[in-house]
C-alpha atoms as a PDB file:
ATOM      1  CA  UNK A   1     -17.561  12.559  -5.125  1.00  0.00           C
ATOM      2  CA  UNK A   2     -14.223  13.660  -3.681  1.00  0.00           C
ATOM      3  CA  UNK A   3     -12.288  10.350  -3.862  1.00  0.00           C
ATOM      4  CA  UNK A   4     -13.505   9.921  -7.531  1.00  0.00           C
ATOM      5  CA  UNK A   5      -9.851  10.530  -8.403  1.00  0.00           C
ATOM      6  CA  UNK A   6      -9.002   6.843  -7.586  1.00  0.00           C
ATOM      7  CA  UNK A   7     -11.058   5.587 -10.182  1.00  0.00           C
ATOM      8  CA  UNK A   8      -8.688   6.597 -13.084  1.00  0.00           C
ATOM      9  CA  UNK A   9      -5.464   5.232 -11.779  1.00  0.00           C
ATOM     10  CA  UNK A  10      -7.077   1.513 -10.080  1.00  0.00           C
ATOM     11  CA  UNK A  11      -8.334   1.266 -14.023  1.00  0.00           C
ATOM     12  CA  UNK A  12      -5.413   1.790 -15.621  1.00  0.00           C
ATOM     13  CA  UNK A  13      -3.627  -0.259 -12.992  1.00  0.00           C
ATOM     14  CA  UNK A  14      -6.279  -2.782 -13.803  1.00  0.00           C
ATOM     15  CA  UNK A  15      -4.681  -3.244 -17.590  1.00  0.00           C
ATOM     16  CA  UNK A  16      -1.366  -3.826 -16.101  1.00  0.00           C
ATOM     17  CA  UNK A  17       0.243  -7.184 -15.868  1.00  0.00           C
ATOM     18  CA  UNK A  18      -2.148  -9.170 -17.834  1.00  0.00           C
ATOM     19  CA  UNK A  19       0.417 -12.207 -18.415  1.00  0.00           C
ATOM     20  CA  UNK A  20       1.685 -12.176 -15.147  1.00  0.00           C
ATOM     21  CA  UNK A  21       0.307 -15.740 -12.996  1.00  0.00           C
ATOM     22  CA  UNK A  22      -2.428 -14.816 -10.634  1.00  0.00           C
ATOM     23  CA  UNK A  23      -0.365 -16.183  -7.538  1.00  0.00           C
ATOM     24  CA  UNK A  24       2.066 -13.198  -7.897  1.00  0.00           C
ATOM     25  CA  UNK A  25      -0.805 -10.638  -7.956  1.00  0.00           C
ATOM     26  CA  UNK A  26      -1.042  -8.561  -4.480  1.00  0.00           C
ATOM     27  CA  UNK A  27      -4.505  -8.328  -3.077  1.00  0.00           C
ATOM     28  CA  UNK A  28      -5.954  -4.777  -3.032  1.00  0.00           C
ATOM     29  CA  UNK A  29      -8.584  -3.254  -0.821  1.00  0.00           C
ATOM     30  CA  UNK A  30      -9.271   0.644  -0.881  1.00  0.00           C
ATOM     31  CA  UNK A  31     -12.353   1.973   0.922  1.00  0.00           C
ATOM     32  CA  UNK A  32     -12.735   5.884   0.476  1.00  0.00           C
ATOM     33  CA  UNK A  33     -15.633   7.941   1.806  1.00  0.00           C
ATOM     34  CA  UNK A  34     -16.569  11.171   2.702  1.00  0.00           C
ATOM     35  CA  UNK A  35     -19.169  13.366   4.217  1.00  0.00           C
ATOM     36  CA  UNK A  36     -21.833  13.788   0.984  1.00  0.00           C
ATOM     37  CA  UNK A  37     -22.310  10.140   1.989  1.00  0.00           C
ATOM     38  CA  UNK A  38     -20.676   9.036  -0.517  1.00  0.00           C
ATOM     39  CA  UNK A  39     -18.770   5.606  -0.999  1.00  0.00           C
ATOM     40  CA  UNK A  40     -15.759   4.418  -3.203  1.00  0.00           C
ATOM     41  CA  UNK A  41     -14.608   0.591  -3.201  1.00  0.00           C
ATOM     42  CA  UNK A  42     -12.330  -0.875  -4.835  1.00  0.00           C
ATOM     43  CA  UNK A  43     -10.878  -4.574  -3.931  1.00  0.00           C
ATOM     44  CA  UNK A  44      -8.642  -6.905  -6.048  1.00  0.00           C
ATOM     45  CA  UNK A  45      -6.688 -10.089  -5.870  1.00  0.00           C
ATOM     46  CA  UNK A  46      -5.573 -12.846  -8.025  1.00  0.00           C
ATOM     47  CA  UNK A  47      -8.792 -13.275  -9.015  1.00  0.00           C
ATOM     48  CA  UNK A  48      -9.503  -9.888 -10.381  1.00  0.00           C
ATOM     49  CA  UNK A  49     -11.836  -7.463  -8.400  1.00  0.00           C
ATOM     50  CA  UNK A  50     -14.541  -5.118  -8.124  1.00  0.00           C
ATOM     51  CA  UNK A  51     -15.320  -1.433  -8.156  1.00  0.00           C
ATOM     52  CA  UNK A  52     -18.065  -0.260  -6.184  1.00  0.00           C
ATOM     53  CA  UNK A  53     -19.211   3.707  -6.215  1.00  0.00           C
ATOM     54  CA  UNK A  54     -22.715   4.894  -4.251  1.00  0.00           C
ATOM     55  CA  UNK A  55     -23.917   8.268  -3.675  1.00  0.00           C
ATOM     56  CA  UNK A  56     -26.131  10.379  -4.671  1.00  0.00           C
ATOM     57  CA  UNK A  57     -28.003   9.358  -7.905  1.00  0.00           C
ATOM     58  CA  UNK A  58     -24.875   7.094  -8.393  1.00  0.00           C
ATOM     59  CA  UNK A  59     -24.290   3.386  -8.368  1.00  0.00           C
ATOM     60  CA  UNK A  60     -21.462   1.962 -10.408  1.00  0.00           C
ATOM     61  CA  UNK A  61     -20.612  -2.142  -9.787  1.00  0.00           C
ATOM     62  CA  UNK A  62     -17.285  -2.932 -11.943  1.00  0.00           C
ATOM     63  CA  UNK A  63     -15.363  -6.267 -11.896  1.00  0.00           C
ATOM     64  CA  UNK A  64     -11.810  -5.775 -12.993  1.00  0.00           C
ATOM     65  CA  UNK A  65      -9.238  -8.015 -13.810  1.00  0.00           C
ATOM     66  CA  UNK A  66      -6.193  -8.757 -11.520  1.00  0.00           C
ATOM     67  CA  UNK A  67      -3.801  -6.137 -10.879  1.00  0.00           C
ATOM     68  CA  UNK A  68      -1.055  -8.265 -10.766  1.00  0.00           C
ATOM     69  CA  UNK A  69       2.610  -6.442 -12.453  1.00  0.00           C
ATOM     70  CA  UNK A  70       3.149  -4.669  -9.350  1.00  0.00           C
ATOM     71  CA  UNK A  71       7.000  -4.346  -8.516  1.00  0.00           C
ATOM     72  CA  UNK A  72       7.662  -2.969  -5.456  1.00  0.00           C
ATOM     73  CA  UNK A  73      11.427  -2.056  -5.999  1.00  0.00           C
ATOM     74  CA  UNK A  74      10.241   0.213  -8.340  1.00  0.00           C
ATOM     75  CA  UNK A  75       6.812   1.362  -7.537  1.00  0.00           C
ATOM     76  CA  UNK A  76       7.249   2.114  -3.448  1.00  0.00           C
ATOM     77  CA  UNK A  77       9.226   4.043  -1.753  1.00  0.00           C
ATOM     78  CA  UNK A  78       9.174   6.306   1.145  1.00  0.00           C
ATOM     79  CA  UNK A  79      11.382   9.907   0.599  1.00  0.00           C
ATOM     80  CA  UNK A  80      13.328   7.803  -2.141  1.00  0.00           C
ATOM     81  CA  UNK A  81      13.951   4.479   0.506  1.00  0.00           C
ATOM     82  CA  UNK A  82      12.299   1.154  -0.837  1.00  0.00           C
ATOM     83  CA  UNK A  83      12.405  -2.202   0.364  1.00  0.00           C
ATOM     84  CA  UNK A  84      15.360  -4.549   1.075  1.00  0.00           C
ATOM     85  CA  UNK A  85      15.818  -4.947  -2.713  1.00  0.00           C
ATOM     86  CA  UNK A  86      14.001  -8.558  -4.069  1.00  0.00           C
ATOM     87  CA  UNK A  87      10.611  -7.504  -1.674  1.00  0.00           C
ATOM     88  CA  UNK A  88       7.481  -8.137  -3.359  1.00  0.00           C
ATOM     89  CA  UNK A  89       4.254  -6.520  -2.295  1.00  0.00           C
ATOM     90  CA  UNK A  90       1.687  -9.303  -1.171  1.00  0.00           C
ATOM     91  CA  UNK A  91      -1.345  -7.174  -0.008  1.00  0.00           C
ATOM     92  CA  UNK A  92      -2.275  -3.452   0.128  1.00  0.00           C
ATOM     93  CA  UNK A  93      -5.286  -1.754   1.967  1.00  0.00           C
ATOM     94  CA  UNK A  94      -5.693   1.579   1.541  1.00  0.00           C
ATOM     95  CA  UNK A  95      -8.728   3.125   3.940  1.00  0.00           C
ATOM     96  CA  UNK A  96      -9.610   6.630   2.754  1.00  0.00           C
ATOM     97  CA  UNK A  97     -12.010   9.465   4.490  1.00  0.00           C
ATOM     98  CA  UNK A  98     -12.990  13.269   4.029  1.00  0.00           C
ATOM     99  CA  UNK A  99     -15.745  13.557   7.036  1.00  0.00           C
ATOM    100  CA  UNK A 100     -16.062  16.475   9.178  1.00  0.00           C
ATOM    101  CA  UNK A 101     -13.162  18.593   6.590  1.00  0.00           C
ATOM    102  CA  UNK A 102     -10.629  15.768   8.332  1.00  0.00           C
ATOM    103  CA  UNK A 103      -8.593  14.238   5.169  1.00  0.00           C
ATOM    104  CA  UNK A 104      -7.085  11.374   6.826  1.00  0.00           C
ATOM    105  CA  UNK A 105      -6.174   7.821   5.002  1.00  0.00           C
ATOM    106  CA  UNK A 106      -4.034   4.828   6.570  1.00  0.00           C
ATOM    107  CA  UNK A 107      -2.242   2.505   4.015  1.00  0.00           C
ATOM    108  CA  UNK A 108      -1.150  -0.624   4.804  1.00  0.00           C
ATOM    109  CA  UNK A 109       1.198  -2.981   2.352  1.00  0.00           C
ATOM    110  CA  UNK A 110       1.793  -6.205   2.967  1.00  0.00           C
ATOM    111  CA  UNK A 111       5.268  -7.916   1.618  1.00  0.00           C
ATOM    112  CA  UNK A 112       8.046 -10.576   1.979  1.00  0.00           C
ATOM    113  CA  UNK A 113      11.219  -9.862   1.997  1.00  0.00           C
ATOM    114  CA  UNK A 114      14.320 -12.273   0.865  1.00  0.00           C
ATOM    115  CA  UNK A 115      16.824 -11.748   3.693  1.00  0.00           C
ATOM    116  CA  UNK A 116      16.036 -12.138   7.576  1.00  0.00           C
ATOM    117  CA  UNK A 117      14.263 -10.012   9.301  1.00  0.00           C
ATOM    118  CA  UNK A 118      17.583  -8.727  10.865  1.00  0.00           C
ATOM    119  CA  UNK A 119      19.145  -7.887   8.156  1.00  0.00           C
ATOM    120  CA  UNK A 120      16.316  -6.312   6.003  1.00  0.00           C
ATOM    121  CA  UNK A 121      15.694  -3.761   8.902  1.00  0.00           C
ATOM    122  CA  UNK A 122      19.328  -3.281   9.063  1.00  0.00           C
ATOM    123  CA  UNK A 123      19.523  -2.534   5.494  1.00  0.00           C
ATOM    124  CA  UNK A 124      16.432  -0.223   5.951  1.00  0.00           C
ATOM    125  CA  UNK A 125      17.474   1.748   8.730  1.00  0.00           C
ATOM    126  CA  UNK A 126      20.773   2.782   7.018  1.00  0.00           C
ATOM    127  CA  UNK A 127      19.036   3.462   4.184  1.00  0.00           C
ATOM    128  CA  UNK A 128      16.759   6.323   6.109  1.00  0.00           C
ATOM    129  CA  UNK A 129      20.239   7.130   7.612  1.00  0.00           C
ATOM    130  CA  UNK A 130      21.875   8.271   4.394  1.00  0.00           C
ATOM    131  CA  UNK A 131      18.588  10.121   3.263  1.00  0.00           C
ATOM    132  CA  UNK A 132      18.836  12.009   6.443  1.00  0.00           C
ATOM    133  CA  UNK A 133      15.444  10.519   7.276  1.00  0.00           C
ATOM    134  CA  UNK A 134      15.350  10.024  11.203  1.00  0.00           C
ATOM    135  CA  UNK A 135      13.684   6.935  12.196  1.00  0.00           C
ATOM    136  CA  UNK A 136      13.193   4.749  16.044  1.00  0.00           C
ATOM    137  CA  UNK A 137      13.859   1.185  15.763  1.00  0.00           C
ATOM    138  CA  UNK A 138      12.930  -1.494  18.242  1.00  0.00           C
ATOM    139  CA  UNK A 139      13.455  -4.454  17.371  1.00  0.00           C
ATOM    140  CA  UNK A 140      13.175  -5.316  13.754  1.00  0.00           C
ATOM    141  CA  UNK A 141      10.565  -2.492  13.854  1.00  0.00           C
ATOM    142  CA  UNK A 142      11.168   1.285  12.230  1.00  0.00           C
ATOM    143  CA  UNK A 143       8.882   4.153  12.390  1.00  0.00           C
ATOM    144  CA  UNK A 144       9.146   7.712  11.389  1.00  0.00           C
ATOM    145  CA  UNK A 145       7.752  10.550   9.626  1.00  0.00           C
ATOM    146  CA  UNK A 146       7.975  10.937   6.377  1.00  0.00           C
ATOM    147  CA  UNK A 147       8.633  14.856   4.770  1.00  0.00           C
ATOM    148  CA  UNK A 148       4.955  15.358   4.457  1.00  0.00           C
ATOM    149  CA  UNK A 149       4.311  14.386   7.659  1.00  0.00           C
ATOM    150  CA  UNK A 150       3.112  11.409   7.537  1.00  0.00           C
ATOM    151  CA  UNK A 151       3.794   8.836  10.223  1.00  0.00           C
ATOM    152  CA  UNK A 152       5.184   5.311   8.995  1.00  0.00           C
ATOM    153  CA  UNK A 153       5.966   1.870  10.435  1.00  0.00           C
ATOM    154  CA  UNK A 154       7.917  -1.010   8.883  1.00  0.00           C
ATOM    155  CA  UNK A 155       7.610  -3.913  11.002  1.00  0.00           C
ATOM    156  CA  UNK A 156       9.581  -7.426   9.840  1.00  0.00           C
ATOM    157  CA  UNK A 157       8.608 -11.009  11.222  1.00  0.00           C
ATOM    158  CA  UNK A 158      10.301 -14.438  10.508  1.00  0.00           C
ATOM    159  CA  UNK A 159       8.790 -16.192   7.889  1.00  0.00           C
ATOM    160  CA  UNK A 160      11.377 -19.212   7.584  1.00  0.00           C
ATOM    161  CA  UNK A 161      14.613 -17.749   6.443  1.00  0.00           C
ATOM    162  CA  UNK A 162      13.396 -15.178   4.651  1.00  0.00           C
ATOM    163  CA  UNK A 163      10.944 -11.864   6.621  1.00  0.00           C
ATOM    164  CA  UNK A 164       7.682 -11.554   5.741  1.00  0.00           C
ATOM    165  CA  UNK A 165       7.017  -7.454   6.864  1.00  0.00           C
ATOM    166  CA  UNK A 166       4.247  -4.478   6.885  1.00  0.00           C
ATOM    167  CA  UNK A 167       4.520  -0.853   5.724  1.00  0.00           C
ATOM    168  CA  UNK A 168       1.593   1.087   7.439  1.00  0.00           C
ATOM    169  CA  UNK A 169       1.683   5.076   6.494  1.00  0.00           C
ATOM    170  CA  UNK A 170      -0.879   7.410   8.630  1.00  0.00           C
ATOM    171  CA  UNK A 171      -1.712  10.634   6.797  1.00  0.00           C
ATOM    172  CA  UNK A 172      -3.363  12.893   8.802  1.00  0.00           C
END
């Protein structure tokens, strides 16, 4: 199975953050497949999760624990730019396929941040600027390519004072 490689990072992941409080864990959901016919799912929240592999010959059902322990200031970034700095990740979804010799995936996180919206894409954009990363804003919405090519959006929304906000990243 060709997306068997997630397996060993989403368990050790899995060990992480075991005092953290469930609220704080970001829910997960990564669906990977491929042309053998073969299936990889993996979903988590602050309830823990499941891992689900089917194929040929093979069917593995796993619950995990929460993957909670997930900072994003230090474990995202896109060519070295993170998030307006106090951002915490609230969801991810990660959609994987290898059909037809096409490797394409689509990840999607999920975060608030602590300043306006405004002012975090502010902070964003001139971040890209001084990484001589070019990016299009409209808005309080950036998108770009990243140096593998990869197309990205970070999109910011009011959520009272504070933004709530999605990375997508398209890798083709």
């Amino acid at each position: 199975m060709r997306f068997a490689f997630l397996i060993p990072p989403m368990m050790l992941l899995a060990a992480c953050g075991q005092d953290e409080k469930a609220a704080d864990s970001p829910d997960i959901s990564i669906n990977a497949d491929g042309d053998s016919g073969g299936k990889v799912q993996i979903t988590s929240g602050k309830d823990g999760g499941k891992i689900k592999i089917g194929g040929d010959g093979v069917n593995i059902d796993l619950d995990i624990p929460d993957l909670g322990d997930m900072d994003i200031n230090t474990d995202f970034d896109i060519d070295g730019v993170k998030l307006y700095p106090g951002s915490k990740i609230d969801t991810m979804d990660i959609d994987a396929s290898d059909k037809n010799g096409a490797d394409t995936a689509t990840v999607k996180f999920g975060f608030s941040s602590p300043a306006a919206p405004q002012v975090a894409a502010d902070w964003m954009g001139g971040e890209f600027a001084k990484k001589k990363i070019q990016v299009e804003r409209t808005g309080t919405t950036l998108r770009g390519t990243d140096k593998d090519g990869d197309d990205f959006t970070i999109s910011f929304a009011p959520d009272g004072a504070n933004a709530k906000g999605q990375v997508m990243i398209v890798s083709k």
